[in-house]
Protein backbone atom coordinates (compact mmCIF):
# COMPACT_ATOMS: atom_id res chain seq x y z
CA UNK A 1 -236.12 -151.00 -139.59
CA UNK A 2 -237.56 -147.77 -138.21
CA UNK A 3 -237.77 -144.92 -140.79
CA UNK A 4 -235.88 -142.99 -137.46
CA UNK A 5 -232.96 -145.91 -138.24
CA UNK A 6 -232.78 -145.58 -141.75
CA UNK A 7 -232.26 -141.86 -141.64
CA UNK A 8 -229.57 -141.93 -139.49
CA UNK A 9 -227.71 -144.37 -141.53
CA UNK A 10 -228.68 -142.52 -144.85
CA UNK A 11 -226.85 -139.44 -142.74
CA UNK A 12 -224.23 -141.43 -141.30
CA UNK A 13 -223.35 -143.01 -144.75
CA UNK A 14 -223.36 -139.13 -146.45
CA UNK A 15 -221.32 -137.65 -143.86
CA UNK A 16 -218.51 -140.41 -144.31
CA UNK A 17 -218.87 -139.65 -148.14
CA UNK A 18 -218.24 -135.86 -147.60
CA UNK A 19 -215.51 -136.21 -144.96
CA UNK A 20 -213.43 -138.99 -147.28
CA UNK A 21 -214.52 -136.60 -150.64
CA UNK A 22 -212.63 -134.01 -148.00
CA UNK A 23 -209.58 -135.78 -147.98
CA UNK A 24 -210.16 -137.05 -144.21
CA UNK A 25 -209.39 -140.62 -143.48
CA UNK A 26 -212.07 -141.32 -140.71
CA UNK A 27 -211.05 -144.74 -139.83
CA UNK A 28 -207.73 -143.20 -138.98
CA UNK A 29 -208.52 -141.32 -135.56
CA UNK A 30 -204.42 -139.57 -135.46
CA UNK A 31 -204.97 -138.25 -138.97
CA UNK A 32 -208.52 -136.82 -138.24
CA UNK A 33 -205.98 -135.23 -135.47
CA UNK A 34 -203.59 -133.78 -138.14
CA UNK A 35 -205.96 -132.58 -139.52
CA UNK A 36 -207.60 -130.92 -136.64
CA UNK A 37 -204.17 -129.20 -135.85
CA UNK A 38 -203.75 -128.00 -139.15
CA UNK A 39 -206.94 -126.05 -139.18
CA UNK A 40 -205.96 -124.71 -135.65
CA UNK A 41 -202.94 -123.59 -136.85
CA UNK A 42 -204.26 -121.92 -140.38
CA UNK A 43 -206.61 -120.19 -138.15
CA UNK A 44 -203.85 -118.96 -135.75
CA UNK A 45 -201.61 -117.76 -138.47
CA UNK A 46 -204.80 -115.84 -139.99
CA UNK A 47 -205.42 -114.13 -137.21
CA UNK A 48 -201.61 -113.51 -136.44
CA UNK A 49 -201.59 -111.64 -139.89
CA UNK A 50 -204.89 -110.11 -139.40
CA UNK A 51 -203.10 -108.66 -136.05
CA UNK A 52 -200.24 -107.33 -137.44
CA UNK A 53 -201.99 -105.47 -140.23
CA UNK A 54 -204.19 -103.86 -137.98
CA UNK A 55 -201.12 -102.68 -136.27
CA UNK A 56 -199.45 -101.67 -139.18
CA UNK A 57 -202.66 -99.38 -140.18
CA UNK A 58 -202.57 -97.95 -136.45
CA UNK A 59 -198.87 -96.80 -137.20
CA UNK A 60 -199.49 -95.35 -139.89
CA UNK A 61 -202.55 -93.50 -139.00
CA UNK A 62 -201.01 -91.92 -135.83
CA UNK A 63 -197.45 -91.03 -138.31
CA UNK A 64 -199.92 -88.95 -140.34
CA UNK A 65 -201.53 -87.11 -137.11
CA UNK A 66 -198.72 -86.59 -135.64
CA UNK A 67 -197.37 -84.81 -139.10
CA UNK A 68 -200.42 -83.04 -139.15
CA UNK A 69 -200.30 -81.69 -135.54
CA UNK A 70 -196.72 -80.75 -135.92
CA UNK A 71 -197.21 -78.89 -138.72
CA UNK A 72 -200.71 -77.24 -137.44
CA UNK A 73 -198.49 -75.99 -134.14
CA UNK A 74 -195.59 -75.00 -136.17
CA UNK A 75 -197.81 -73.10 -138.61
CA UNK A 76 -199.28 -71.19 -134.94
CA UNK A 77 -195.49 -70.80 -133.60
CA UNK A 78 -194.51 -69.35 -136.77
CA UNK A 79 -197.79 -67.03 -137.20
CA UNK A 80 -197.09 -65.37 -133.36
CA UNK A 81 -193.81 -65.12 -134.12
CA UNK A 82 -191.80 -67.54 -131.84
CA UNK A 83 -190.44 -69.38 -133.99
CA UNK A 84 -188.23 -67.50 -137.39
């Protein structure tokens, strides 16, 4: 055997190791699926939360200008006298 063969089985035989120390059944090609899908879907939901923070820290951001800027042109409306 070529040392090119035996290096591929040494590899072969340590990735099996990993995947099954994983928790993947690789003989079973539908759970390797399940598994698959259940990644995707962790990933989704991740990014689905990472979304909706983001938005939440937008909201809240423009709340605080927009306080801000209210009270900066109030403060000039009051100051010329428009407003009593």
């Amino acid at each position: 055997m070529s040392p090119d063969a035996k290096t591929k089985i040494l590899i072969r035989e340590t990735v099996r190791e990993t995947l099954l120390t994983l928790g993947y059944n690789i003989d079973d090609p539908d759970e390797l699926l399940e598994h698959q899908k259940d990644k995707h879907y962790i990933r989704a939901e991740r990014l689905r939360r990472e979304g909706m923070e983001n938005k939440a820290w937008n909201h809240v951001m423009i709340m605080i200008l927009s306080a801000i800027g209210a009270a900066f042109i109030l403060g000039i409306a009051q100051a010329l006298g428009l407003k009593e």
